[in-house]
N, C-alpha and C. Protein backbone atom coordinates (compact mmCIF):
# COMPACT_ATOMS: atom_id res chain seq x y z
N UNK A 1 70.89 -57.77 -84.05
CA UNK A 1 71.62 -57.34 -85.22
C UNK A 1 73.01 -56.87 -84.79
N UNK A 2 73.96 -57.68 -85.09
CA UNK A 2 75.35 -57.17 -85.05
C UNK A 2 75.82 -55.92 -85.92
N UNK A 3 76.15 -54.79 -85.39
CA UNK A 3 76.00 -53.57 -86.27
C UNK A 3 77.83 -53.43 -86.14
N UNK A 4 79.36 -53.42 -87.16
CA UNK A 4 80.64 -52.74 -86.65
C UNK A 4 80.34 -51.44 -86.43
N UNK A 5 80.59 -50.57 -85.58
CA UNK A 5 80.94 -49.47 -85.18
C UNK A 5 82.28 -49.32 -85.90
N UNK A 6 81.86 -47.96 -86.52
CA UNK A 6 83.06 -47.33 -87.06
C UNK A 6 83.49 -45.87 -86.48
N UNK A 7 84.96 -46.33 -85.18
CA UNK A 7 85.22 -45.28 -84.52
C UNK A 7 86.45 -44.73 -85.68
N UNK A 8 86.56 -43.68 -85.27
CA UNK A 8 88.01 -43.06 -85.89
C UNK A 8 89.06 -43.36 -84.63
N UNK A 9 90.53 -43.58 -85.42
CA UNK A 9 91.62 -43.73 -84.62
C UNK A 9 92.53 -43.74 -85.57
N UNK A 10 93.96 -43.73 -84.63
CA UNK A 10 95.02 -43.25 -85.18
C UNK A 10 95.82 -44.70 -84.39
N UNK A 11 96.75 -44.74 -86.18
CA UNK A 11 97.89 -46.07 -85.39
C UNK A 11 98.89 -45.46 -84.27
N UNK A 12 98.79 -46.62 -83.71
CA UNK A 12 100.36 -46.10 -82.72
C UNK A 12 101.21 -45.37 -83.10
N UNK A 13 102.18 -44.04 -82.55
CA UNK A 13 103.40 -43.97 -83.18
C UNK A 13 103.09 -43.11 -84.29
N UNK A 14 102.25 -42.47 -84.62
CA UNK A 14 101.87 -41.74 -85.74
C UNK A 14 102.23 -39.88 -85.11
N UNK A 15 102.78 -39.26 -85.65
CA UNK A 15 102.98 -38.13 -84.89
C UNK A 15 101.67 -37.47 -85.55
N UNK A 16 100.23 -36.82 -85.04
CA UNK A 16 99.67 -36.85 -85.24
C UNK A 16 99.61 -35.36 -86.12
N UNK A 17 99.77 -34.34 -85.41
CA UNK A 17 100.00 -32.69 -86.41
C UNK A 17 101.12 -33.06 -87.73
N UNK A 18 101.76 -33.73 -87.49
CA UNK A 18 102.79 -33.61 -88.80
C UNK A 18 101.92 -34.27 -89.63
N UNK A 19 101.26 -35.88 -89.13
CA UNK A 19 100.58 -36.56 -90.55
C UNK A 19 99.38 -36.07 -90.93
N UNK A 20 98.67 -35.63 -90.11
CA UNK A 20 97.77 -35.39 -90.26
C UNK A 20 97.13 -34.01 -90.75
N UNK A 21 98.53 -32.93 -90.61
CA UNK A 21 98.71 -31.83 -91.67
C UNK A 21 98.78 -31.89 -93.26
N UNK A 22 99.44 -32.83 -93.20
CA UNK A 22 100.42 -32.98 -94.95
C UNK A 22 99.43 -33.30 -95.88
N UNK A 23 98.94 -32.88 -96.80
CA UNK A 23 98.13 -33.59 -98.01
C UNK A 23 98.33 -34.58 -98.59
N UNK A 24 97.65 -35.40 -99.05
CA UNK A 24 98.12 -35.98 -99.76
C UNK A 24 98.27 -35.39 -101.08
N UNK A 25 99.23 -36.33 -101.67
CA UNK A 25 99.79 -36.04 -103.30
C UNK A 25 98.80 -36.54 -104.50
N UNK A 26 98.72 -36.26 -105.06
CA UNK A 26 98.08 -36.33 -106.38
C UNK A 26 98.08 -37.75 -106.62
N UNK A 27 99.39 -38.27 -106.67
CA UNK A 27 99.10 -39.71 -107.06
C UNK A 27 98.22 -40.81 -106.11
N UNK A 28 98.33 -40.17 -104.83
CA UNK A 28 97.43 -40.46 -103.34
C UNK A 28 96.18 -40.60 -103.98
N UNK A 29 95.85 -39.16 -104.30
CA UNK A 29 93.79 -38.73 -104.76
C UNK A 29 93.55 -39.53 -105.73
N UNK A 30 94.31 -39.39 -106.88
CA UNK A 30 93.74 -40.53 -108.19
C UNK A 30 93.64 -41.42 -107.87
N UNK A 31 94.09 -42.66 -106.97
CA UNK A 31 94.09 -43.99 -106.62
C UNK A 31 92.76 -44.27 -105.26
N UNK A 32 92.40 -43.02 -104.62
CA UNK A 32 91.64 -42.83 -103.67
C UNK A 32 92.33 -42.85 -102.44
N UNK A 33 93.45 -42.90 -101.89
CA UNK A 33 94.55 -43.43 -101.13
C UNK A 33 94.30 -42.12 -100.13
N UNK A 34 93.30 -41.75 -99.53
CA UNK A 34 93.45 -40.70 -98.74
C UNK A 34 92.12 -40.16 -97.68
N UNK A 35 92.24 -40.06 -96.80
CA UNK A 35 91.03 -39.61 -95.86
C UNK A 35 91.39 -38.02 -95.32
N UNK A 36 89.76 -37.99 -95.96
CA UNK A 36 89.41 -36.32 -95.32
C UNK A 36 89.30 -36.24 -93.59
N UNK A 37 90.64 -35.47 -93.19
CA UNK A 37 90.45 -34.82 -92.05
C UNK A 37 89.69 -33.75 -90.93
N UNK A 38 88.84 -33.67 -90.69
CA UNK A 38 88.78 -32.75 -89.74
C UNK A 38 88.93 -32.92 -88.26
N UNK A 39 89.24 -31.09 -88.45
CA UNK A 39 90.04 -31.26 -86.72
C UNK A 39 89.35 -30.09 -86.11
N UNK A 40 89.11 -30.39 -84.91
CA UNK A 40 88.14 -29.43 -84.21
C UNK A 40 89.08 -29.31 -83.01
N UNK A 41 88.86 -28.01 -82.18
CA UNK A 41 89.82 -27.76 -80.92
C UNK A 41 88.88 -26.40 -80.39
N UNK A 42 88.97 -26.91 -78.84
CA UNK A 42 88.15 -26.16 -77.83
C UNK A 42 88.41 -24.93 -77.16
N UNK A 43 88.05 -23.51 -78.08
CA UNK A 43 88.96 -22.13 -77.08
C UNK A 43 88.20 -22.19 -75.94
N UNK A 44 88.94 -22.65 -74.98
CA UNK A 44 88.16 -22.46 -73.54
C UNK A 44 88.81 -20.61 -73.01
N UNK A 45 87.87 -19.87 -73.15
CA UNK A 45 87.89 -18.27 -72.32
C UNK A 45 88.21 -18.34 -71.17
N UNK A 46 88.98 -17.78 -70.27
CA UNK A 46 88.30 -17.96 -68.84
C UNK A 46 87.71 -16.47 -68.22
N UNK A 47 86.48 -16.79 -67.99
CA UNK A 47 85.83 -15.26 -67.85
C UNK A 47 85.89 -14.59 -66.90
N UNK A 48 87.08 -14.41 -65.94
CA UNK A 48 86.93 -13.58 -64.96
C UNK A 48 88.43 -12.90 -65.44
């Protein structure tokens, strides 16, 4: 069974905090023109 894998990625050249901050606009959501982001980031402690 040939299954596509659906990875997430980003086009080339995309500055990624600026686009990927900005909301989309209203006229974006009504048309569906928009993907939900999440962003996860690692507090590494250092324990000594």
């Amino acid at each position: 069974m040939d299954k596509k894998q659906n990875i997430p990625s980003v086009a080339p050249g995309i500055d990624d905090d600026e686009e990927l901050e900005r909301s989309a606009s209203k006229q974006e959501k009504d048309k569906g023109e928009f993907t939900q982001v999440t962003k996860l980031s690692y507090d590494e402690v250092d324990p000594s």
